[in-house]
N, C-alpha and C. Protein backbone atom coordinates (compact mmCIF):
# COMPACT_ATOMS: atom_id res chain seq x y z
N UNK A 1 0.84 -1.20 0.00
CA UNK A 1 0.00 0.00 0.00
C UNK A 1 0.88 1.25 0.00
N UNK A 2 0.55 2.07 -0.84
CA UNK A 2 1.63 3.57 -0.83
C UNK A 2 1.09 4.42 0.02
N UNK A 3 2.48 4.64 0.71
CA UNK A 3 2.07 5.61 1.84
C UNK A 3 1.50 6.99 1.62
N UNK A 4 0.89 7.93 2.22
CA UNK A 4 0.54 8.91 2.49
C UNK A 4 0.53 10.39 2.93
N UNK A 5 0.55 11.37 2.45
CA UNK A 5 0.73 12.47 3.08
C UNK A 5 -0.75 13.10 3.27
N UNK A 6 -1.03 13.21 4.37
CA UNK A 6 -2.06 13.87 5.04
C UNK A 6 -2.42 15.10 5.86
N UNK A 7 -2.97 15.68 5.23
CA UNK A 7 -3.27 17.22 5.48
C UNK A 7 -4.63 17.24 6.67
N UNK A 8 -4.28 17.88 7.42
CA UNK A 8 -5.00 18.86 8.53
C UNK A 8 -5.14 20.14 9.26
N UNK A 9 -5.97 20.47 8.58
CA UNK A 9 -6.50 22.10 8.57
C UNK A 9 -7.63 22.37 9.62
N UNK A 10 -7.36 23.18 10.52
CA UNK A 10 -8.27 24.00 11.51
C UNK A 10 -8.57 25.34 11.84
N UNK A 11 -9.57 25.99 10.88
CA UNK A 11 -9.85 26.78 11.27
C UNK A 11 -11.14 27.23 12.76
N UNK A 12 -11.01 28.53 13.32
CA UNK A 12 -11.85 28.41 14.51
C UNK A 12 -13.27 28.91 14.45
N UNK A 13 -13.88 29.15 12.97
CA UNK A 13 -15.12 29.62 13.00
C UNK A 13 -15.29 29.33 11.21
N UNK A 14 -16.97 29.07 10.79
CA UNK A 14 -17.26 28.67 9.49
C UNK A 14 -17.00 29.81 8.39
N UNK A 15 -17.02 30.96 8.73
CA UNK A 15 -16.46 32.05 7.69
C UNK A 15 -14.81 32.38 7.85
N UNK A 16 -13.84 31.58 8.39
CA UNK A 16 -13.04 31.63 8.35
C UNK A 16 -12.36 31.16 6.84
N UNK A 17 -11.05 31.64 6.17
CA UNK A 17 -10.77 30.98 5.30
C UNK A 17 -9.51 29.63 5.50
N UNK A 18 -9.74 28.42 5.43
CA UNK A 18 -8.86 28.06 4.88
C UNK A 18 -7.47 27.60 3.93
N UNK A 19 -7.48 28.61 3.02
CA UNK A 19 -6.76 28.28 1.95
C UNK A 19 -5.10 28.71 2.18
N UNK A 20 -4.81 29.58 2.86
CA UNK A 20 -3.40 29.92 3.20
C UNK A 20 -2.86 28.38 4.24
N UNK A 21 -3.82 27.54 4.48
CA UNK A 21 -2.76 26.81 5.25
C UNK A 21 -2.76 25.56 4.46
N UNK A 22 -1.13 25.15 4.16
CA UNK A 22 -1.29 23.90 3.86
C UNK A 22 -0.88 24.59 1.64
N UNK A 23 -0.83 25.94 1.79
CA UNK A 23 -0.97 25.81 0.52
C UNK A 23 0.14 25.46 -0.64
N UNK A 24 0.36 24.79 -1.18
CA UNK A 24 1.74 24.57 -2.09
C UNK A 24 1.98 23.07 -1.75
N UNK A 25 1.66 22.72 -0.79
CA UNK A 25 2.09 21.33 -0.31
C UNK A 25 1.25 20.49 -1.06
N UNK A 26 2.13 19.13 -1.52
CA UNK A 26 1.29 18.17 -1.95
C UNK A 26 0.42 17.01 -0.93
N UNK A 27 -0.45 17.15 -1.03
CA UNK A 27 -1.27 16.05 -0.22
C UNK A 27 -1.93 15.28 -1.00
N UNK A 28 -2.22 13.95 -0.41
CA UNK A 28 -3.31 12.67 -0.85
C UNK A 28 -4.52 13.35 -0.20
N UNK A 29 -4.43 13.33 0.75
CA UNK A 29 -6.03 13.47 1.48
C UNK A 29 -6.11 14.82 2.18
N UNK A 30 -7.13 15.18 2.73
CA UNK A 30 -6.86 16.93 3.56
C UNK A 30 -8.44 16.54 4.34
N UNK A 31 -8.14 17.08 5.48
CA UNK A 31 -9.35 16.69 6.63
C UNK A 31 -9.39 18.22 7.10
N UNK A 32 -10.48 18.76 7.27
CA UNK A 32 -10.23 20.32 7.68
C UNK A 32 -11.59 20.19 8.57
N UNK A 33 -11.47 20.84 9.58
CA UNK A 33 -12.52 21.49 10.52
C UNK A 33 -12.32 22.71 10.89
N UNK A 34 -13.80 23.07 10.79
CA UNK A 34 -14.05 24.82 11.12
C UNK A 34 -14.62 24.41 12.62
N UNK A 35 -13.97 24.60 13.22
CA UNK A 35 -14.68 24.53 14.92
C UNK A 35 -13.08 25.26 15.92
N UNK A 36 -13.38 25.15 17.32
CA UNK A 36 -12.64 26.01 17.92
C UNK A 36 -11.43 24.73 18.54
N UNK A 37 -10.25 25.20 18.79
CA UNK A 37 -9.41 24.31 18.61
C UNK A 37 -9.02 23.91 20.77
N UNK A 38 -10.42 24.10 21.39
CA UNK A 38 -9.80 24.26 22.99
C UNK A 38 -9.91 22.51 23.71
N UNK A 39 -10.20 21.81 22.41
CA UNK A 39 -10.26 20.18 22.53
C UNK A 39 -9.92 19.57 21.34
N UNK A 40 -9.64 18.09 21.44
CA UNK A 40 -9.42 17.27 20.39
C UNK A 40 -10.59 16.26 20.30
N UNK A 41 -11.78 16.73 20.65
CA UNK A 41 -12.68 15.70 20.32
C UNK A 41 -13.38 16.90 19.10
N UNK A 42 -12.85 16.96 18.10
CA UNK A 42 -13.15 17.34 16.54
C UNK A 42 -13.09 16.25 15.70
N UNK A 43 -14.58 16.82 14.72
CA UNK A 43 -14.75 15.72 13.77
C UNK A 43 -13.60 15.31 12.45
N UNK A 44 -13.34 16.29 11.86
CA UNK A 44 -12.03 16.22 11.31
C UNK A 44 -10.81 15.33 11.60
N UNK A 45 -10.51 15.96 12.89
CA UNK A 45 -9.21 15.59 12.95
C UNK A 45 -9.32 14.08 13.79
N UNK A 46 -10.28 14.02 14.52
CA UNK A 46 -10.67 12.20 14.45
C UNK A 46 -10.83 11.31 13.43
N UNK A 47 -11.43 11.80 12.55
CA UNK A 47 -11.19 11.07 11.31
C UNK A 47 -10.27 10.75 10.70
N UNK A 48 -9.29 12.17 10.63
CA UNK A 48 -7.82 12.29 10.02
C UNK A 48 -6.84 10.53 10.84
N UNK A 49 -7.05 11.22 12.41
CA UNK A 49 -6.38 9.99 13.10
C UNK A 49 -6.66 8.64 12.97
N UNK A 50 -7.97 8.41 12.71
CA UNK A 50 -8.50 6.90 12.28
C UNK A 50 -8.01 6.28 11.04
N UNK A 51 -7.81 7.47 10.03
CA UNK A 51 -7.30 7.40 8.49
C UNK A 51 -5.80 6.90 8.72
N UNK A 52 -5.45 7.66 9.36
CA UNK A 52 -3.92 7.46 9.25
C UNK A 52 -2.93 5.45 9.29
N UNK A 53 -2.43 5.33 8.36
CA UNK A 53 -1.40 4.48 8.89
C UNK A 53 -0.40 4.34 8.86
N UNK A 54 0.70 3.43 9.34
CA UNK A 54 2.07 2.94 9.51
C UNK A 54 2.19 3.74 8.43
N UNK A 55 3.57 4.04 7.94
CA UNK A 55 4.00 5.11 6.82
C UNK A 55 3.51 6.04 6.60
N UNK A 56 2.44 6.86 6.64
CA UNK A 56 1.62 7.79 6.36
C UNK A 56 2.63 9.14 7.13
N UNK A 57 2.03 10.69 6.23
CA UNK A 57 2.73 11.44 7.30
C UNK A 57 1.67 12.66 7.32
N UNK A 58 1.56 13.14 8.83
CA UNK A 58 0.24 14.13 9.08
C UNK A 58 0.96 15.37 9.11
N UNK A 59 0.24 16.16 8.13
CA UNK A 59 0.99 17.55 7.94
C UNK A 59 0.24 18.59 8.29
N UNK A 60 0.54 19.28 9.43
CA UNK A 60 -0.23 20.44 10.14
C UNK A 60 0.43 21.76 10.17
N UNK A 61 -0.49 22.62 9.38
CA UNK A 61 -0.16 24.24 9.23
C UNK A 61 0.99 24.78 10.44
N UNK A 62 0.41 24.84 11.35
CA UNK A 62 1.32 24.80 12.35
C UNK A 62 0.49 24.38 13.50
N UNK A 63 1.47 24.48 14.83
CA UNK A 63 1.82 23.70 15.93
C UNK A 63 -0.05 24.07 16.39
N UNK A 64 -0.64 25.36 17.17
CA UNK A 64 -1.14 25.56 17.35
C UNK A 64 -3.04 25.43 16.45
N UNK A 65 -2.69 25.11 15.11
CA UNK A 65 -3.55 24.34 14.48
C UNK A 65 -4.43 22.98 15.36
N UNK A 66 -2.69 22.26 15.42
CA UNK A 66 -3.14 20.67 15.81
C UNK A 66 -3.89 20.67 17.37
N UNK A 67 -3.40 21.49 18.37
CA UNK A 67 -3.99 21.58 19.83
C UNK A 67 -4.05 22.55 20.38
N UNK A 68 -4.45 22.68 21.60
CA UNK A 68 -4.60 24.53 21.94
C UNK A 68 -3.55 24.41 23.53
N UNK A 69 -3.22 22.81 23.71
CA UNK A 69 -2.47 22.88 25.03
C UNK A 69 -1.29 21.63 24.70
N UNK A 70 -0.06 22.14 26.21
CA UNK A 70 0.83 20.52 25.40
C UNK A 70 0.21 19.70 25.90
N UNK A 71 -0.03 19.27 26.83
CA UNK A 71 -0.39 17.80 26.93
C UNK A 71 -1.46 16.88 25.94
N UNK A 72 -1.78 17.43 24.99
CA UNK A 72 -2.77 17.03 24.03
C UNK A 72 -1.69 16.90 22.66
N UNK A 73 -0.98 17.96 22.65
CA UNK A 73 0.03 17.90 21.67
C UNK A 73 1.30 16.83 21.31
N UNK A 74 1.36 16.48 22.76
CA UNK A 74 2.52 15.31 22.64
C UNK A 74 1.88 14.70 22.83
N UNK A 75 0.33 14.37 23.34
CA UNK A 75 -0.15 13.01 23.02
C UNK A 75 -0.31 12.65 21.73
N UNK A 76 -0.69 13.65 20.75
CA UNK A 76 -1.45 13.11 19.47
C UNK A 76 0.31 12.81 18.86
N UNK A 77 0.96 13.53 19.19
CA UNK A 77 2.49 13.02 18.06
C UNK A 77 2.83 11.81 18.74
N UNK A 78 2.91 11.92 19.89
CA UNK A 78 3.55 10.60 20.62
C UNK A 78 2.73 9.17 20.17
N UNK A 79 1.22 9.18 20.16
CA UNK A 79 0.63 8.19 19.61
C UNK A 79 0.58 8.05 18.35
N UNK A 80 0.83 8.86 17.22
CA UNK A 80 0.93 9.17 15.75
C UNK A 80 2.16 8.02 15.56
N UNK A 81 3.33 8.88 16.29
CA UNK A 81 4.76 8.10 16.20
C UNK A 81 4.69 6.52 16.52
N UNK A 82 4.16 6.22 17.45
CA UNK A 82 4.07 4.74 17.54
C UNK A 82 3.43 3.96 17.10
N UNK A 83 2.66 4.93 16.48
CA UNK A 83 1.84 4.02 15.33
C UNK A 83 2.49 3.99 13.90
N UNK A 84 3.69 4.66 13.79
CA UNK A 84 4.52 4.62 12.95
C UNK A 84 3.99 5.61 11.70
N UNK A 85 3.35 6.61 12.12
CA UNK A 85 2.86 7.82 11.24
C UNK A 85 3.65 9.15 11.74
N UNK A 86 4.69 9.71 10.59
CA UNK A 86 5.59 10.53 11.12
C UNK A 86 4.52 12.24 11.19
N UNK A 87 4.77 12.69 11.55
CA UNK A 87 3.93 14.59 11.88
C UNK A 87 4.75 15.90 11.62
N UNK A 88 4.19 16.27 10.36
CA UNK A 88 5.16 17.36 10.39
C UNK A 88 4.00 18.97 10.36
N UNK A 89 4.50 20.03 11.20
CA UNK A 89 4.48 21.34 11.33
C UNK A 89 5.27 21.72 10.20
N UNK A 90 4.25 22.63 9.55
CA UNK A 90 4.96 23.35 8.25
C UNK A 90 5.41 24.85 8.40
N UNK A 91 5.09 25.38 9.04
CA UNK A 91 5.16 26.72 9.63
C UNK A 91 6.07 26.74 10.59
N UNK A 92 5.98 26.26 11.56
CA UNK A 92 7.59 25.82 12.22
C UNK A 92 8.87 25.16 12.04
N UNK A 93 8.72 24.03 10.51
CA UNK A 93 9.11 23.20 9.97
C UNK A 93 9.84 22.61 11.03
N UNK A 94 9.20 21.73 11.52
CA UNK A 94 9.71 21.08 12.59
C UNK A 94 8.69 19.55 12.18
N UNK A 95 9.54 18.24 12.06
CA UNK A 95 9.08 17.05 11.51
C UNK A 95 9.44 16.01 13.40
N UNK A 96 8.10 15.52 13.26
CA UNK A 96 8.79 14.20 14.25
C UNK A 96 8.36 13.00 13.31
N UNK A 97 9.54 12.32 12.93
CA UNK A 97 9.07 11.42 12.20
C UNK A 97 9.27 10.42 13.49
N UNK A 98 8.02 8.44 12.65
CA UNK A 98 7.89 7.64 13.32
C UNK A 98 10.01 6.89 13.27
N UNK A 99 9.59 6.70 14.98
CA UNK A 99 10.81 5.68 14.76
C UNK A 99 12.12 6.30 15.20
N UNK A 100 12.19 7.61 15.45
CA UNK A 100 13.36 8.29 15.28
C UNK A 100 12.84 9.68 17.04
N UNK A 101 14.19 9.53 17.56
CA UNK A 101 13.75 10.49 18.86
C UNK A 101 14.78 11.68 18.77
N UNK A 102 14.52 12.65 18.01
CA UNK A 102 15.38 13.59 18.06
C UNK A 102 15.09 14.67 19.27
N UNK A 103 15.66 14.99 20.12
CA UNK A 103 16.00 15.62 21.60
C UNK A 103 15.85 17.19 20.90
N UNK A 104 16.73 17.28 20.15
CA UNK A 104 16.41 19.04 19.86
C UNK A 104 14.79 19.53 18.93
N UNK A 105 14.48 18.30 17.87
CA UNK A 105 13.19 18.66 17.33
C UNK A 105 11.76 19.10 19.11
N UNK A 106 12.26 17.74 19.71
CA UNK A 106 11.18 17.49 21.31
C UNK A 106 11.44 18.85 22.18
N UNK A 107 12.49 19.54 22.34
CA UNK A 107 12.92 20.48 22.95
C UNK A 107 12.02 21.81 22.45
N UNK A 108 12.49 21.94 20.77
CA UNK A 108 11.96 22.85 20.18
C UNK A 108 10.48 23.19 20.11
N UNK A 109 9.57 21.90 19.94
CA UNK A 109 8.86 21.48 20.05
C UNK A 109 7.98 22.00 21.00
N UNK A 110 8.75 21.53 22.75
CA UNK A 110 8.10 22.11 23.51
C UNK A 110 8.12 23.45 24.19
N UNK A 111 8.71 24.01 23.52
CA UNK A 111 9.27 25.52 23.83
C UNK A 111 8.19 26.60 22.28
N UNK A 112 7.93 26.17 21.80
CA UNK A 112 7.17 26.97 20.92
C UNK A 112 5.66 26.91 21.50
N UNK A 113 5.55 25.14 21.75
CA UNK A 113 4.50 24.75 22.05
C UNK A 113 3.58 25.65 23.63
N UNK A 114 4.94 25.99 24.38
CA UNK A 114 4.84 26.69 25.35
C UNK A 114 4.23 28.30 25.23
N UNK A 115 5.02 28.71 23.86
CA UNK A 115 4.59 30.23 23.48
C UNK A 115 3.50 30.35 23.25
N UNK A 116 2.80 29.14 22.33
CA UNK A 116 1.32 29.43 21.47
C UNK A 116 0.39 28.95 22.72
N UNK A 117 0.63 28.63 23.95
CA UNK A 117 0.10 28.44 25.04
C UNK A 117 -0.17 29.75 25.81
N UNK A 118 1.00 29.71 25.95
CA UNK A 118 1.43 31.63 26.61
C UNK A 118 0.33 32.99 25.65
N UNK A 119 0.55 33.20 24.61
CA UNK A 119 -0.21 34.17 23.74
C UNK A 119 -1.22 33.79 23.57
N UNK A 120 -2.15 32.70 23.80
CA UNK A 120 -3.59 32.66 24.05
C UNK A 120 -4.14 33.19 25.85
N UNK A 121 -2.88 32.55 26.52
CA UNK A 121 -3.25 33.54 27.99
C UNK A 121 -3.32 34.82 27.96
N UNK A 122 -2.55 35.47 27.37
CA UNK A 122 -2.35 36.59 27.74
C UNK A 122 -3.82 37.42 26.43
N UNK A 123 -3.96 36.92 25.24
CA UNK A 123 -5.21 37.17 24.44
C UNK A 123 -6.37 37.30 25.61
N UNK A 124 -6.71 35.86 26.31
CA UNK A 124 -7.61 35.93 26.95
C UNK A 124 -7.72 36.61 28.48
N UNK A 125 -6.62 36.80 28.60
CA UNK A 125 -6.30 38.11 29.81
C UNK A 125 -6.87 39.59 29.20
N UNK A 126 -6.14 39.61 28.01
CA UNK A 126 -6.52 41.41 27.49
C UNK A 126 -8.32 40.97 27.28
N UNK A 127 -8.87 39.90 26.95
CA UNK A 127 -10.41 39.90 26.43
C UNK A 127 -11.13 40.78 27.99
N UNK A 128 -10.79 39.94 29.19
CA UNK A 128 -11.27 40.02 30.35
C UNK A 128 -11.17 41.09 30.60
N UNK A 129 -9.98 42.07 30.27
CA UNK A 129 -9.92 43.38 31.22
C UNK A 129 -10.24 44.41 30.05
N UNK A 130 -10.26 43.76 29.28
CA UNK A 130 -11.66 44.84 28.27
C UNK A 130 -13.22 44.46 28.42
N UNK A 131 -13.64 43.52 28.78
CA UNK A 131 -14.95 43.27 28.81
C UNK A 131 -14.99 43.78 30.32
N UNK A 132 -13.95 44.05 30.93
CA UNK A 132 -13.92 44.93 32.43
C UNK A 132 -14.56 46.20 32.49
N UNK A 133 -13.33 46.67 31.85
CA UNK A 133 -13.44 48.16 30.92
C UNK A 133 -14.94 48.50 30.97
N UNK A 134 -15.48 47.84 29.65
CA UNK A 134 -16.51 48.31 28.79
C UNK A 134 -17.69 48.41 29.95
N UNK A 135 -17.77 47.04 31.25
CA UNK A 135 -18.76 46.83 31.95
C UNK A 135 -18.60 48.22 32.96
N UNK A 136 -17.41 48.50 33.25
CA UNK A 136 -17.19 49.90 34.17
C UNK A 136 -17.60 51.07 33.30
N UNK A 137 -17.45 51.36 31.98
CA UNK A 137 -18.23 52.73 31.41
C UNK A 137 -19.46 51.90 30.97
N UNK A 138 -20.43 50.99 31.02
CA UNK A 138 -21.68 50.78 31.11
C UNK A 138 -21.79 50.55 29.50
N UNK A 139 -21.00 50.29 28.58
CA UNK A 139 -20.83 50.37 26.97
C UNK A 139 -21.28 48.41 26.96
N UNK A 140 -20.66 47.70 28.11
CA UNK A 140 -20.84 46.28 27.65
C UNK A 140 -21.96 45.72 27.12
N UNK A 141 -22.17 44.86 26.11
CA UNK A 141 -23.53 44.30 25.56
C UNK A 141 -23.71 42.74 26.48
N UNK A 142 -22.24 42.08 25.93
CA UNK A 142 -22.65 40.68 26.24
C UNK A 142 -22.79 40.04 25.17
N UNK A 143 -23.14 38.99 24.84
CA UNK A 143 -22.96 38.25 23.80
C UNK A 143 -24.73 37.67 23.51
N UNK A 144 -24.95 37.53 22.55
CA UNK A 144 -26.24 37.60 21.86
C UNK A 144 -27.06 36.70 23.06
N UNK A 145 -28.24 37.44 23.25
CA UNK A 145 -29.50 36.59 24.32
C UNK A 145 -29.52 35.16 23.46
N UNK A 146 -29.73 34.11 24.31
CA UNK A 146 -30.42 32.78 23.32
C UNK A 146 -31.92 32.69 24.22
N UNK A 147 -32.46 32.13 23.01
CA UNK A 147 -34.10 31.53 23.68
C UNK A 147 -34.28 30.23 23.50
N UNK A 148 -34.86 29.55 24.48
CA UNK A 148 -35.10 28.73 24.26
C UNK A 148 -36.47 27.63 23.72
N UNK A 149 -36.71 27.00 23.51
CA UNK A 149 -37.08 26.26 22.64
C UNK A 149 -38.88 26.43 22.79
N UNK A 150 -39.21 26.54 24.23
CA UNK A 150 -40.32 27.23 24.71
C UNK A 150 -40.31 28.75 24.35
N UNK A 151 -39.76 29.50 24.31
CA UNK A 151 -39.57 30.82 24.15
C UNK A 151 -39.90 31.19 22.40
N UNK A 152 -39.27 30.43 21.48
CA UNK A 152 -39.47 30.12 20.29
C UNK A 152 -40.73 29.84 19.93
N UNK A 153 -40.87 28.90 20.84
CA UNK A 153 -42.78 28.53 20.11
C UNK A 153 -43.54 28.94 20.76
N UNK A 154 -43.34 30.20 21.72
CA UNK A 154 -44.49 31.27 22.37
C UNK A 154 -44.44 32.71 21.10
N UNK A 155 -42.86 32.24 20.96
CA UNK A 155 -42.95 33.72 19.21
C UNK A 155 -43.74 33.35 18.77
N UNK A 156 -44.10 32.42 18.41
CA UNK A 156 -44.65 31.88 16.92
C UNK A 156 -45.77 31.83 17.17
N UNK A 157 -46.12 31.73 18.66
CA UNK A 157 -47.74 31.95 18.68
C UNK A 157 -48.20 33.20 18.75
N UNK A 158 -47.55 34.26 19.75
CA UNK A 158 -47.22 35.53 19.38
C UNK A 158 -47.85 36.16 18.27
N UNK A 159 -46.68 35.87 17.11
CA UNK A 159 -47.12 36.24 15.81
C UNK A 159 -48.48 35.77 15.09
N UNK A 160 -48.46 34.73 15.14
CA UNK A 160 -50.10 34.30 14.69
C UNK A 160 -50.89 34.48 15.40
N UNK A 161 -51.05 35.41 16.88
CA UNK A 161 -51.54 36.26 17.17
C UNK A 161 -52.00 37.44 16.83
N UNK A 162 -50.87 38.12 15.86
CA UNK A 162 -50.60 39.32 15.54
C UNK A 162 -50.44 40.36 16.27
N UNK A 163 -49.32 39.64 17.35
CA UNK A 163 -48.83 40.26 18.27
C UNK A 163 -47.65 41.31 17.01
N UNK A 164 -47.23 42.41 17.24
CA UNK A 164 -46.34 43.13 16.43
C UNK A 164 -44.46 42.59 16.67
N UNK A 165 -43.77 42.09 15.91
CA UNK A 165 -42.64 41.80 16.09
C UNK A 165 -41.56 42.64 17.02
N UNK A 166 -41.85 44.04 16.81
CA UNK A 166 -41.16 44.61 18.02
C UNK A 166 -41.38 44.46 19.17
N UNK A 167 -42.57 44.35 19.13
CA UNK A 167 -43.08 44.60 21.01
C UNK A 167 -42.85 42.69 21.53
N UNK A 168 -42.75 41.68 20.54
CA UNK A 168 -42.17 40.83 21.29
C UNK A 168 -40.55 40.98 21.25
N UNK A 169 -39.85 41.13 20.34
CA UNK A 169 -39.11 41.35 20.77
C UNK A 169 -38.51 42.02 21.85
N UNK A 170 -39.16 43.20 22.01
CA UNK A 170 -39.12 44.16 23.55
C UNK A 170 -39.02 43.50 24.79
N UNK A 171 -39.85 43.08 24.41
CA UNK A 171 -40.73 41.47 25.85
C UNK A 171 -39.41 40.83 26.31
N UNK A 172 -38.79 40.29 25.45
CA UNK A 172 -38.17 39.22 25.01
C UNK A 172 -36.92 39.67 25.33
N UNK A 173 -36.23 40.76 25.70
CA UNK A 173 -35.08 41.89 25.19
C UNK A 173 -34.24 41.45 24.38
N UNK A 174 -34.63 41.13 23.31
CA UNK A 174 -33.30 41.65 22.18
C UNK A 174 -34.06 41.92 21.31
N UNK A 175 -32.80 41.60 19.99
CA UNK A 175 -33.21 43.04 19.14
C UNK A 175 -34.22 42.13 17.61
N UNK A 176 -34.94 43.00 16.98
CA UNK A 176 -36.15 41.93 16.11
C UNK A 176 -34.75 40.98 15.22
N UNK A 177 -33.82 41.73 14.79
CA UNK A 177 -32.79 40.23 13.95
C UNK A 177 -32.67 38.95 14.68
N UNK A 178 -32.04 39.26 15.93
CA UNK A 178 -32.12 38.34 16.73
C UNK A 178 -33.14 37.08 16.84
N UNK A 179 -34.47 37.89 16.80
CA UNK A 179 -35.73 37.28 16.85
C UNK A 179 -35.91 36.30 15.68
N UNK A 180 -35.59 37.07 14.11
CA UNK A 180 -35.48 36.33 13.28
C UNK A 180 -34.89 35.39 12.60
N UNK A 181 -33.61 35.59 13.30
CA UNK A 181 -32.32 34.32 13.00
C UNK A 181 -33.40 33.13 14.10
N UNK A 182 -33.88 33.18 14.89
CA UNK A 182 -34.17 32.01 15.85
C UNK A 182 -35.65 31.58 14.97
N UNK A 183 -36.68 32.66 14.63
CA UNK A 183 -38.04 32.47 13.75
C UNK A 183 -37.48 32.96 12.65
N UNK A 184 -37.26 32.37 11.54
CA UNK A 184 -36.87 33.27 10.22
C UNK A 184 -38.14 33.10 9.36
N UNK A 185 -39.53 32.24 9.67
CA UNK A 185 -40.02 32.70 8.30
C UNK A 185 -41.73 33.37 9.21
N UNK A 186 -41.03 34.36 10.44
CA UNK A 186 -42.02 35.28 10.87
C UNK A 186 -41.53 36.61 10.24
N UNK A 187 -40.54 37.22 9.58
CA UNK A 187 -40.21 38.13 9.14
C UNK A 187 -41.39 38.73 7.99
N UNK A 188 -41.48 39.39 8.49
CA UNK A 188 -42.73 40.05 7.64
C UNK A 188 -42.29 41.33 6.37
N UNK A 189 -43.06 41.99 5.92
CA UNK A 189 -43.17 42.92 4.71
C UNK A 189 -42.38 43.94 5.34
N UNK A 190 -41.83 44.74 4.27
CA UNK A 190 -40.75 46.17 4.38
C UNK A 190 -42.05 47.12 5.08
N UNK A 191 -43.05 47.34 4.66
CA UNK A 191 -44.69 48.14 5.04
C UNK A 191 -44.58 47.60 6.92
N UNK A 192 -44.94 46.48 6.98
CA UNK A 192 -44.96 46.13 8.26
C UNK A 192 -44.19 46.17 9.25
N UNK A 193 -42.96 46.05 8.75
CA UNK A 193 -41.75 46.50 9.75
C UNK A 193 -41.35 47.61 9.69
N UNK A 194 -41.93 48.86 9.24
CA UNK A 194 -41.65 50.51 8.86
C UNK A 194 -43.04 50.55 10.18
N UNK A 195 -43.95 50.03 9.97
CA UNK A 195 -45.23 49.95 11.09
C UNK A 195 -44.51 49.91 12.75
N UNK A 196 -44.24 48.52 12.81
CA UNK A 196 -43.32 48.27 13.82
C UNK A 196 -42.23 48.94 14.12
């Protein structure tokens, strides 16, 4: 069976683009997930790992692609490697191939691995003491209301009430888009919502 080069791509949201990672490289296969990278139970890259065998080699954009912490990071290479599937970082160009224990690649390895650890702390440090900020000058929103599933099908009776879309929304506090991403086919006429 001819071995493999295997591509894995993670981006952290569905309008994200993929195409800068991974680009120029030749691959057999490419497994990509748009989801957030703070676990390894992703559909993608489970698959990718199930795919993989003996000879095969998993090629990841870079370090922080494949995990968001080390101990997840040297698990997936450490079990890759003994399964005799070598892993290479293209952006760091740093390869652990199966079979082979190089001390300065493992060193390097965990010293970068350490940084892209470090600059998500400190990201999510500056998030906190701006969502500080904003809550001390009274500017904070918060992140979109959700309703739930009862709440949804009291809209909908609502409306076939002809209750007016603003004033549930009002009810409801957020804003009528809101309302309509959750009910999208209560959205009514340009006339009716100039009413409202």
């Amino acid at each position: 069976m001819k071995h493999q080069t295997v591509g894995y791509i993670r981006v952290s949201s569905v309008d994200q683009n993929t195409d800068r990672q991974l680009d120029g490289i030749a691959l057999d296969k490419i497994f990509t997930d748009k989801v957030s990278g703070k676990d390894t139970n992703r559909p993608a890259l489970q698959s990718a790992l199930t795919y993989l065998r003996e000879g095969d080699t998993l090629v990841v954009h870079s370090l922080d692609r494949l995990a968001r912490n080390l101990e997840d990071m040297f698990r997936i290479v450490r079990e890759l490697n003994a399964q005799g599937v070598s892993v290479r970082f293209a952006k760091e160009n740093l390869a652990f191939d199966a079979g082979t224990n190089d001390p300065r690649a493992t060193l390097l390895f965990s010293i970068l691995s350490s940084f892209a650890q470090f600059e998500r702390a400190i990201a999510k440090e500056r998030q906190r003491e701006g969502i500080a900020i904003a809550k001390a000058k009274g500017v904070y929103k918060g992140g979109t209301k959700k309703l739930t599933s009862e709440q949804v099908a009291d809209v909908k009776q609502r409306v076939a009430a002809g209750i007016p879309r603003a004033r549930i929304a009002k009810d409801l506090g957020i804003t009528r888009q809101t309302l309509y991403n959750y009910v999208p086919g209560i959205k009514g006429s340009a006339s009716e919502e100039k009413r409202t």
